[in-house]
C-alpha atoms as a PDB file:
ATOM      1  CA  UNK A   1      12.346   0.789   3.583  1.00  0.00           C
ATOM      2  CA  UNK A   2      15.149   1.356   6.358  1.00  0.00           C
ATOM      3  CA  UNK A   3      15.374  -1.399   8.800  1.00  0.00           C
ATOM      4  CA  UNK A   4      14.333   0.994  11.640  1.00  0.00           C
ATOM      5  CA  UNK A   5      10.931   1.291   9.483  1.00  0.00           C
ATOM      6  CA  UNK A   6      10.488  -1.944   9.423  1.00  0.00           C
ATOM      7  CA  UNK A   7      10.719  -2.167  12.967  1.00  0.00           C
ATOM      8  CA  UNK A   8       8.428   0.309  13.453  1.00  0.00           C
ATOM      9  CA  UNK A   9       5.607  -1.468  11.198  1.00  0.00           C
ATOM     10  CA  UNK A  10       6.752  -4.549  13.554  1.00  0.00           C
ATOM     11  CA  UNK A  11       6.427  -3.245  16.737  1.00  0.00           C
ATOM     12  CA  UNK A  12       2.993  -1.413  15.265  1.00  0.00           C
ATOM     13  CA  UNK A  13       1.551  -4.974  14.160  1.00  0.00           C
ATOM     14  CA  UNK A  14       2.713  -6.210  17.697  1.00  0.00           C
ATOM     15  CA  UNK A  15       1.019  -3.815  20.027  1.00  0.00           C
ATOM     16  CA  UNK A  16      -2.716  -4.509  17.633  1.00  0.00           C
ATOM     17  CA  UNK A  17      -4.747  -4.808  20.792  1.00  0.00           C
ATOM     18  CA  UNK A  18      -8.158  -5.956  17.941  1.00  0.00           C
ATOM     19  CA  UNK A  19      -8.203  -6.670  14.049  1.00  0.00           C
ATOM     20  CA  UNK A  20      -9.281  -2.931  13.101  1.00  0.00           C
ATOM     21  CA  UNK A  21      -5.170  -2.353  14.229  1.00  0.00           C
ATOM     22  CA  UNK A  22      -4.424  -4.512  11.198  1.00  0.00           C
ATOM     23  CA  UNK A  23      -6.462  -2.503   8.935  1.00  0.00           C
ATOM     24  CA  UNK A  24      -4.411   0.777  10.540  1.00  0.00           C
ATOM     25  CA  UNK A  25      -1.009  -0.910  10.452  1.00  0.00           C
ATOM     26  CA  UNK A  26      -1.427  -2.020   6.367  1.00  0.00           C
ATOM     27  CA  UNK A  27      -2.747   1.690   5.171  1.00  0.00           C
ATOM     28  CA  UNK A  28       0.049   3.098   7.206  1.00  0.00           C
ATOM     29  CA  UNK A  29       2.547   0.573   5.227  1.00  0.00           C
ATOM     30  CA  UNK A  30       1.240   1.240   1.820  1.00  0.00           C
ATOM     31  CA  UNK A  31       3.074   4.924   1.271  1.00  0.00           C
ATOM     32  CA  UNK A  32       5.983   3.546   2.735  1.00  0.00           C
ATOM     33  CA  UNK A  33       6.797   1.303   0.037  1.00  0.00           C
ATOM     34  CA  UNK A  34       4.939   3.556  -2.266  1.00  0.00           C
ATOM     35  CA  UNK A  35       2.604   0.942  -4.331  1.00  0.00           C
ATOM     36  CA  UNK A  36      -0.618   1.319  -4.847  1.00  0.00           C
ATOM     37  CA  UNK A  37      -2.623  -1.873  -2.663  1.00  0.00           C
ATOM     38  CA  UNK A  38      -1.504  -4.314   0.171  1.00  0.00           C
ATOM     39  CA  UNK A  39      -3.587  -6.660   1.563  1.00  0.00           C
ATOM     40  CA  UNK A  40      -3.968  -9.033   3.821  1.00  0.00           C
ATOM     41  CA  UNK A  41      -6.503 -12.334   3.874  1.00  0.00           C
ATOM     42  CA  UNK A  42      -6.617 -15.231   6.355  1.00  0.00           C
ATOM     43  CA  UNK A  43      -9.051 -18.186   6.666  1.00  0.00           C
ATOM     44  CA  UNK A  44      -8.859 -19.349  10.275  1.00  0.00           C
ATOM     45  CA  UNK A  45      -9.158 -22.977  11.923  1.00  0.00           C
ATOM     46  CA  UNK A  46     -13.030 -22.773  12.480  1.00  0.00           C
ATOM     47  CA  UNK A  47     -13.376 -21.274   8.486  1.00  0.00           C
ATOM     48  CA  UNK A  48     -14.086 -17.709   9.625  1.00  0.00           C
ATOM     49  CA  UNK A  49     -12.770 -14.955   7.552  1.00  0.00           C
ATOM     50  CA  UNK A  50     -10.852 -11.994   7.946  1.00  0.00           C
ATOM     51  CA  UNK A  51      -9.198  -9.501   5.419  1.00  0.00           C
ATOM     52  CA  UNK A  52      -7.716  -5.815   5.612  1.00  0.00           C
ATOM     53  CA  UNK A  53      -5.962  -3.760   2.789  1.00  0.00           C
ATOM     54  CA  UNK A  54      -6.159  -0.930   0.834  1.00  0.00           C
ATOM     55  CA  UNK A  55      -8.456  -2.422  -2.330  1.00  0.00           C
ATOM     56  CA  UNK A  56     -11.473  -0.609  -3.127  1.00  0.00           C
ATOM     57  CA  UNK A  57     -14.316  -1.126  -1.604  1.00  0.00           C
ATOM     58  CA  UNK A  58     -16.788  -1.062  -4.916  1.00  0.00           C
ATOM     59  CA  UNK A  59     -13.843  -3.994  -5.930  1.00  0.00           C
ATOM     60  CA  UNK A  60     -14.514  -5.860  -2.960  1.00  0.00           C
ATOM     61  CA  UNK A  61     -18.151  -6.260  -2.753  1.00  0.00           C
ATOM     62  CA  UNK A  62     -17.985  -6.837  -6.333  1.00  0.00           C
ATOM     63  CA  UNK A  63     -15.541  -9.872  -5.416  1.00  0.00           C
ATOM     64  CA  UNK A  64     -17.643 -11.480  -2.672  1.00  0.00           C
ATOM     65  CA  UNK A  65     -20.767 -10.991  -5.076  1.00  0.00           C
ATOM     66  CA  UNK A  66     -19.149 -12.448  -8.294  1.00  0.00           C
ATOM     67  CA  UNK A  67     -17.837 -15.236  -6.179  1.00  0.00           C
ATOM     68  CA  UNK A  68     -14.236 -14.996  -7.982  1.00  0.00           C
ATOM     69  CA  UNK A  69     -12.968 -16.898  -5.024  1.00  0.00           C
ATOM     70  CA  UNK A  70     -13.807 -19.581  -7.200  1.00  0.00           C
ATOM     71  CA  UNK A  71     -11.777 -18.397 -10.191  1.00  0.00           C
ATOM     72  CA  UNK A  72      -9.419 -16.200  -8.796  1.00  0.00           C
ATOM     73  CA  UNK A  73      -5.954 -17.468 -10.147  1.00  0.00           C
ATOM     74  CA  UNK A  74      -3.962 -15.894  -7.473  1.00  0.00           C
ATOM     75  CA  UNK A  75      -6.039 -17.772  -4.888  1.00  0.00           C
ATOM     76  CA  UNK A  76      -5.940 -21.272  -6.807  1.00  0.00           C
ATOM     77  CA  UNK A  77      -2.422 -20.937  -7.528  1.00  0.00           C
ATOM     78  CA  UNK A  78      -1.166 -19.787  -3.998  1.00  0.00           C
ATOM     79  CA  UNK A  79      -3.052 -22.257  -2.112  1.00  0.00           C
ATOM     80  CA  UNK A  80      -1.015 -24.842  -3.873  1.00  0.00           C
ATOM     81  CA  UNK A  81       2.425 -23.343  -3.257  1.00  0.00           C
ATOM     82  CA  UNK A  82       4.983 -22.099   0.046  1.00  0.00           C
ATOM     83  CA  UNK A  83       6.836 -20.308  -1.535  1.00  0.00           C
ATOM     84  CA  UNK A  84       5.464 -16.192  -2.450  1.00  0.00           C
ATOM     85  CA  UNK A  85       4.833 -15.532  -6.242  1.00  0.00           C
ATOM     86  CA  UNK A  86       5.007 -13.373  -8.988  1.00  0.00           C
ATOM     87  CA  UNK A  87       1.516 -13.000 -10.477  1.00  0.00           C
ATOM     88  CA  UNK A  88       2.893 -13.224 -13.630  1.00  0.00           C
ATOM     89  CA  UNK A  89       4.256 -16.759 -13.444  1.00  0.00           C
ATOM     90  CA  UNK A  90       0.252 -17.858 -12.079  1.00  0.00           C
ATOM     91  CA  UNK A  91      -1.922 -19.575 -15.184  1.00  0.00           C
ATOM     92  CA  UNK A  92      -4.317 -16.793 -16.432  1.00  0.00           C
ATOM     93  CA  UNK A  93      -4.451 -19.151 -19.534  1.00  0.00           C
ATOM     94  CA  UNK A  94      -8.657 -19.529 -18.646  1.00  0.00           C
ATOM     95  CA  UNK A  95     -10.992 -17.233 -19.972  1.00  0.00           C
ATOM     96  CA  UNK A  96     -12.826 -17.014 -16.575  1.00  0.00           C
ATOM     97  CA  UNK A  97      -9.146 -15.939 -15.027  1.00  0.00           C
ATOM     98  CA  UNK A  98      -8.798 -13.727 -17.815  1.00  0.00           C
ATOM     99  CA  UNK A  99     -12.546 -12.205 -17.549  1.00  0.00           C
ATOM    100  CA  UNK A 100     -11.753 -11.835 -13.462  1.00  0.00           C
ATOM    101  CA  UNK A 101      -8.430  -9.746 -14.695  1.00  0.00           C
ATOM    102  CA  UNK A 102      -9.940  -7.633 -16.906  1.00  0.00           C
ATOM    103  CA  UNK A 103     -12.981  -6.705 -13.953  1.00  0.00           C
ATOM    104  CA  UNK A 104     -10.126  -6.329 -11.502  1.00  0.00           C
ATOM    105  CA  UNK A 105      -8.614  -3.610 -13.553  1.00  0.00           C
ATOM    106  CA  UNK A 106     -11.636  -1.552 -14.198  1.00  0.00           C
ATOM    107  CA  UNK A 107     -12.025  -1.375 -10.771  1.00  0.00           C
ATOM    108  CA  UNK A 108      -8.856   0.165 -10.062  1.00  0.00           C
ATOM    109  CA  UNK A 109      -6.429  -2.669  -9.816  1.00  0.00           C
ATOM    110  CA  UNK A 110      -3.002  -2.487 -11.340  1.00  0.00           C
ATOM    111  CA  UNK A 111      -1.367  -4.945 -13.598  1.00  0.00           C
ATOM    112  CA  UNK A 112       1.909  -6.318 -11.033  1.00  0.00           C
ATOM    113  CA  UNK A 113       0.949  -8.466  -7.821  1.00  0.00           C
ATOM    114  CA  UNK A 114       2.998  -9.753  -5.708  1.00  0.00           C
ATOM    115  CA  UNK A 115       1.553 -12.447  -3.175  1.00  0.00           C
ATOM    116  CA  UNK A 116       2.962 -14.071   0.274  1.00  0.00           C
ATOM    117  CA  UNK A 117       0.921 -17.242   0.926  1.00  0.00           C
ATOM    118  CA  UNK A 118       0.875 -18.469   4.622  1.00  0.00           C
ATOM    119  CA  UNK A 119      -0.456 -21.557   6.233  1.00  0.00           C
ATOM    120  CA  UNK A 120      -1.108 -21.655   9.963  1.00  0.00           C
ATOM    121  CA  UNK A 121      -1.897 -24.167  12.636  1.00  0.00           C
ATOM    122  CA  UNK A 122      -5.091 -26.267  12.073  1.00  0.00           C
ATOM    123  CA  UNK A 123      -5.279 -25.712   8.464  1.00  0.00           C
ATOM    124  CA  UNK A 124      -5.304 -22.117   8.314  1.00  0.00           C
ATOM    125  CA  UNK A 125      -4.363 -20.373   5.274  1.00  0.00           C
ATOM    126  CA  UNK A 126      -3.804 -16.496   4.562  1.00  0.00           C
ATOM    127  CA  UNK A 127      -2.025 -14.418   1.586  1.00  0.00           C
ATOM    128  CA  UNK A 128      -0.319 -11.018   1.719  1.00  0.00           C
ATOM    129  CA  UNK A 129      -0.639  -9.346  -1.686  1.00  0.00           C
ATOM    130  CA  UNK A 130       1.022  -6.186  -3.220  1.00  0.00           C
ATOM    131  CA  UNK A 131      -0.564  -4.964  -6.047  1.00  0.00           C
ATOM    132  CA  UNK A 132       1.196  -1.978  -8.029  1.00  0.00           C
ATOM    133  CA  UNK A 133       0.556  -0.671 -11.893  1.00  0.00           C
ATOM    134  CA  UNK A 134       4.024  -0.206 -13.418  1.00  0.00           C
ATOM    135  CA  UNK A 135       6.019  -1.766 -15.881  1.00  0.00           C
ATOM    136  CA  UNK A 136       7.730  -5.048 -15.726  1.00  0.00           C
ATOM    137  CA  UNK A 137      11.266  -3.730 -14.955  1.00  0.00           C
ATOM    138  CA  UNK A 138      10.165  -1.460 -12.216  1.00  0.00           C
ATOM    139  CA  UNK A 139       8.010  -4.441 -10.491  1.00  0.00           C
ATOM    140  CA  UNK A 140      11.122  -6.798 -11.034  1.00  0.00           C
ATOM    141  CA  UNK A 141      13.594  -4.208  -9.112  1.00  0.00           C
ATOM    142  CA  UNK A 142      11.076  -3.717  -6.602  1.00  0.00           C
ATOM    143  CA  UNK A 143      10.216  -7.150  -5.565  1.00  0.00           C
ATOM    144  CA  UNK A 144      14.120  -8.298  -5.862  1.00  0.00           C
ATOM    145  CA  UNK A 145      15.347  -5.119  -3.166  1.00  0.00           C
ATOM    146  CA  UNK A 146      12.082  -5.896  -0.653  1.00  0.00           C
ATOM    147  CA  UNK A 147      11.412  -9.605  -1.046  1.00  0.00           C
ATOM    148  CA  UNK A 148      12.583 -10.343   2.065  1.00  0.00           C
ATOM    149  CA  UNK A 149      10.566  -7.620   4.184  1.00  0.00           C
ATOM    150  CA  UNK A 150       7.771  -8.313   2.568  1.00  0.00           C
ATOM    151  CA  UNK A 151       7.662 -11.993   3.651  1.00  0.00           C
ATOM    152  CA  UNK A 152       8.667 -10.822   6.844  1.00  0.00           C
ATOM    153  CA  UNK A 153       5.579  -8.132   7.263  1.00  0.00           C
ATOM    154  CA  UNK A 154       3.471 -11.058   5.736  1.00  0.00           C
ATOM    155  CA  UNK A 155       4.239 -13.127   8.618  1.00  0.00           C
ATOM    156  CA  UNK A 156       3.709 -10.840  11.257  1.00  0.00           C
ATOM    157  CA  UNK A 157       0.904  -9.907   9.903  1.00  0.00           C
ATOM    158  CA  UNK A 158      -0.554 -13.853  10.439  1.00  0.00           C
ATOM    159  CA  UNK A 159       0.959 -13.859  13.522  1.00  0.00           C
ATOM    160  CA  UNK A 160      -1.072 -11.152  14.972  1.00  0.00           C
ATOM    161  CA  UNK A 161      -4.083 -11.934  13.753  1.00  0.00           C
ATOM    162  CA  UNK A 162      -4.248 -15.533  14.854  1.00  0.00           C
ATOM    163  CA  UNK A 163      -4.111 -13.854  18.657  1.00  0.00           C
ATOM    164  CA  UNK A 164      -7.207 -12.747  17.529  1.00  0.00           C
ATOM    165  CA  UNK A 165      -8.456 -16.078  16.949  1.00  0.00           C
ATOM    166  CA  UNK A 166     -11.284 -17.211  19.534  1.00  0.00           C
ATOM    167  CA  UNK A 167     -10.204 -19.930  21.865  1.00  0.00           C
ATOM    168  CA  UNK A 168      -6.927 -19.599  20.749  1.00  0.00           C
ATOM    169  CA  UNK A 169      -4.276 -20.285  23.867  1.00  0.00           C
ATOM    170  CA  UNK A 170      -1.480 -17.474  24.408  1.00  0.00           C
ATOM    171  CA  UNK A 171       1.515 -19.056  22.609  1.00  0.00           C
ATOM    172  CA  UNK A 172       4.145 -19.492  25.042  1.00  0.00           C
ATOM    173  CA  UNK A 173       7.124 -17.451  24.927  1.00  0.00           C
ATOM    174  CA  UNK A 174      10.299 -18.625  23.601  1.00  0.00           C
ATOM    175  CA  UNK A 175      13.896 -17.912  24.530  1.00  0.00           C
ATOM    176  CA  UNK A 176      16.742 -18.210  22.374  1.00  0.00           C
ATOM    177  CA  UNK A 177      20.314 -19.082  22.671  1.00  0.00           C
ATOM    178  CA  UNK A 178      22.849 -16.237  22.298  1.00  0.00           C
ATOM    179  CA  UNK A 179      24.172 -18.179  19.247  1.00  0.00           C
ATOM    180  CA  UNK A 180      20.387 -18.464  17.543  1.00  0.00           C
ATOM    181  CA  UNK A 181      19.470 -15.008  18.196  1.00  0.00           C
ATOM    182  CA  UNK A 182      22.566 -14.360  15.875  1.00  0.00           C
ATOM    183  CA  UNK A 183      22.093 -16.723  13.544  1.00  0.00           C
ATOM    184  CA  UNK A 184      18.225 -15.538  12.791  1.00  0.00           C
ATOM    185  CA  UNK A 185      19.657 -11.743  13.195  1.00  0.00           C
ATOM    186  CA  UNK A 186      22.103 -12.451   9.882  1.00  0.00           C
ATOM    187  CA  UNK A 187      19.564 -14.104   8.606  1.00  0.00           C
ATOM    188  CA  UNK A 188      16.893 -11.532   8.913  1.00  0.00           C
ATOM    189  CA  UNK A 189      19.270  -8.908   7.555  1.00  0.00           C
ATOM    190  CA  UNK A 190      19.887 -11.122   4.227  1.00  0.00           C
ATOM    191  CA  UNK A 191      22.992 -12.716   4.937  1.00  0.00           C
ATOM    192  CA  UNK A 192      22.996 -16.270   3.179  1.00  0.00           C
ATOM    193  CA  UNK A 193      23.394 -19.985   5.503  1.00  0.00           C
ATOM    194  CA  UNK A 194      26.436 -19.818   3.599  1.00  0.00           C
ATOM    195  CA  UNK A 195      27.991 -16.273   5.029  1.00  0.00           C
ATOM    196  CA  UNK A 196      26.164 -16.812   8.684  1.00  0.00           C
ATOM    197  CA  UNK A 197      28.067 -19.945   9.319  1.00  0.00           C
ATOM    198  CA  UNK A 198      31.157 -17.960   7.958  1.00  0.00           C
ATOM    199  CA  UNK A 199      30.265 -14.706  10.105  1.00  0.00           C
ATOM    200  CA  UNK A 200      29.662 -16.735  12.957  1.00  0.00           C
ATOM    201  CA  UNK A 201      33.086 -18.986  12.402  1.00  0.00           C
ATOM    202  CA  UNK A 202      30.822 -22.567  12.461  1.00  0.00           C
ATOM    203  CA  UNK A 203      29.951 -25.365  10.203  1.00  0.00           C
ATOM    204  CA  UNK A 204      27.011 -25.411   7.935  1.00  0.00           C
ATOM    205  CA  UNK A 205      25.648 -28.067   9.537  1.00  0.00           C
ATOM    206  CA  UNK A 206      26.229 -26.557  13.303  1.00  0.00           C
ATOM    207  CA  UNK A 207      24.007 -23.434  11.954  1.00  0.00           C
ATOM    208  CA  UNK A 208      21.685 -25.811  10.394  1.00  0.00           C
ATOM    209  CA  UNK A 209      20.639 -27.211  13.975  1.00  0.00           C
ATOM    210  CA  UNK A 210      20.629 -23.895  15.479  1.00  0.00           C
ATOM    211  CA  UNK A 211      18.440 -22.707  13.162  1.00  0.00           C
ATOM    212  CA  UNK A 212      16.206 -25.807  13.433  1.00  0.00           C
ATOM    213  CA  UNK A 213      16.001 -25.535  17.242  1.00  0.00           C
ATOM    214  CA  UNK A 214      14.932 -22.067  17.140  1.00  0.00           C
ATOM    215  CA  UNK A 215      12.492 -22.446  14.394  1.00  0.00           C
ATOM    216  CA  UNK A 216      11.057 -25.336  17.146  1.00  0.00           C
ATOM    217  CA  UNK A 217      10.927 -22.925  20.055  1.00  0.00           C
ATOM    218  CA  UNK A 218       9.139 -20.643  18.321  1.00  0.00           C
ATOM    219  CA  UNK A 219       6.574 -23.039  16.513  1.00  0.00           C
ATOM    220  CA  UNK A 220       7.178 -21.509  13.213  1.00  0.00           C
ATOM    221  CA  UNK A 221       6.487 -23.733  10.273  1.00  0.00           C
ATOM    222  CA  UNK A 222       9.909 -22.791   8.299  1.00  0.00           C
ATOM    223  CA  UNK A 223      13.070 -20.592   8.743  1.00  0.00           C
ATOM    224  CA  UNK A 224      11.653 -17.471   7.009  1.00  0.00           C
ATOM    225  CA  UNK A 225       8.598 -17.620   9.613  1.00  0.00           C
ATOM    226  CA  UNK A 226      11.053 -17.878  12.725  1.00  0.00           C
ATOM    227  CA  UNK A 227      12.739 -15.234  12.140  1.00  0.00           C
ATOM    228  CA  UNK A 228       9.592 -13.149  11.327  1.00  0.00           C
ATOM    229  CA  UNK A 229       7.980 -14.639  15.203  1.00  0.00           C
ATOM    230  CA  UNK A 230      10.774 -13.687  16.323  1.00  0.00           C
ATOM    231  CA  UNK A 231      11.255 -10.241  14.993  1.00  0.00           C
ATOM    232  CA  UNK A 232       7.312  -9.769  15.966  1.00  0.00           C
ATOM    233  CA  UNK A 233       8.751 -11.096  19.754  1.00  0.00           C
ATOM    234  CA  UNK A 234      11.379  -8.624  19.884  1.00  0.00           C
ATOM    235  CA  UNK A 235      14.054 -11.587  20.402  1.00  0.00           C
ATOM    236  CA  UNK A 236      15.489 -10.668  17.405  1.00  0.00           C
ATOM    237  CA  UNK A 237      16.393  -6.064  16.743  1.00  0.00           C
ATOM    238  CA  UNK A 238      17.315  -5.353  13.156  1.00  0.00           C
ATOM    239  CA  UNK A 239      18.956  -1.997  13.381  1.00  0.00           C
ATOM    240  CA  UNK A 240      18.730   0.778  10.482  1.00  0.00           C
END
């Protein structure tokens, strides 16, 4: 996916004016990075519930009546981690995990997931999945050239649907310095702490409190979820 894509699926996930936008926005995405299923699953502050994607429908009223939430190894073993995940490296050692696996793929699932979890303000907590059915190598080169974009959709995706949120105050609107907007630009293009501070011509450690203020304007719980606010925000244009 070109950067001007991405911006596109951005600006698309920005303008959602209700939560059937989010259901447009992740259909639209799914031939762009050609897999087969994205989706997109948030508990809120209040324990309501909200999902979009591209799974089949049979698949998920056949989740919500099996209760796999329960069992479901990619929702045990996300909630427990930051960091997105392989679905390979989750424990599918149980025979309920492996029973829920099997069900998953006779209802059209593939075999390679890919999962984003989030945690939001108040305790809420969402995951952005790609499922595809390839083999291992493919999977591995496609996660490795669009890891970063995909945490970066994930986010935005949170980010819209908590405005959606009832009683949820409009978050105020940050500014950045001239010298963050560039640091979470080289960021958000891939460019390492490492070769910002070089691009930029400062110290580690100066970059490290630029990128800390900015992360605090924008309320973001980590670097890779300011520069995804602020790509949402438009503060931030990745060109293609």
């Amino acid at each position: 996916m070109s950067g001007s894509r991405l911006e596109w699926i951005l600006e698309r996930l920005e303008a959602a004016t209700a939560p059937e936008d989010l259901q447009t926005a992740i259909e639209a995405l799914r031939p762009h990075y050609g897999v087969d299923h994205l989706v997109y699953h948030w508990v809120s502050s209040t324990g309501s519930q909200f999902g979009c994607g591209t799974y089949p429908p049979e698949w998920v009223e056949r989740y919500l009546e099996q209760g796999y939430l329960r069992v479901d190894p990619v929702i045990q073993g996300c909630y427990r981690r930051f960091h997105p995940v392989d679905w390979k490296r989750l424990d599918w050692s149980a025979r309920p995990a492996r029973a829920f696996l099997r069900d998953a793929r006779a209802h059209g699932l593939g075999r390679q997931g890919f999962s984003v979890p989030i945690r939001g303000p108040s305790g809420q907590f969402a995951l952005f999945t790609v499922n595809h059915d390839c083999d291992d190598a493919t999977w591995a080169a496609f996660t490795e050239a669009h890891r970063r974009e995909l945490i970066l959709v994930a986010h935005a995706f949170n980010q819209q649907a908590l405005e959606f949120e009832a009683d949820r105050l409009p978050a105020h609107q940050a500014q950045l310095s001239p010298r963050e907007v560039d640091a979470m630009t080289l960021l958000a293009i891939g460019y390492s702490r490492a070769q910002v501070a070089q691009t930029l011509s400062i110290s580690e450690h100066t970059l490290r409190a630029y990128i800390e203020s900015a992360r605090f304007k924008l309320g973001a719980l980590n670097t890779t979820h300011a520069v995804a606010r602020a790509m949402s925000r438009g503060l931030i244009v990745i060109g293609p």
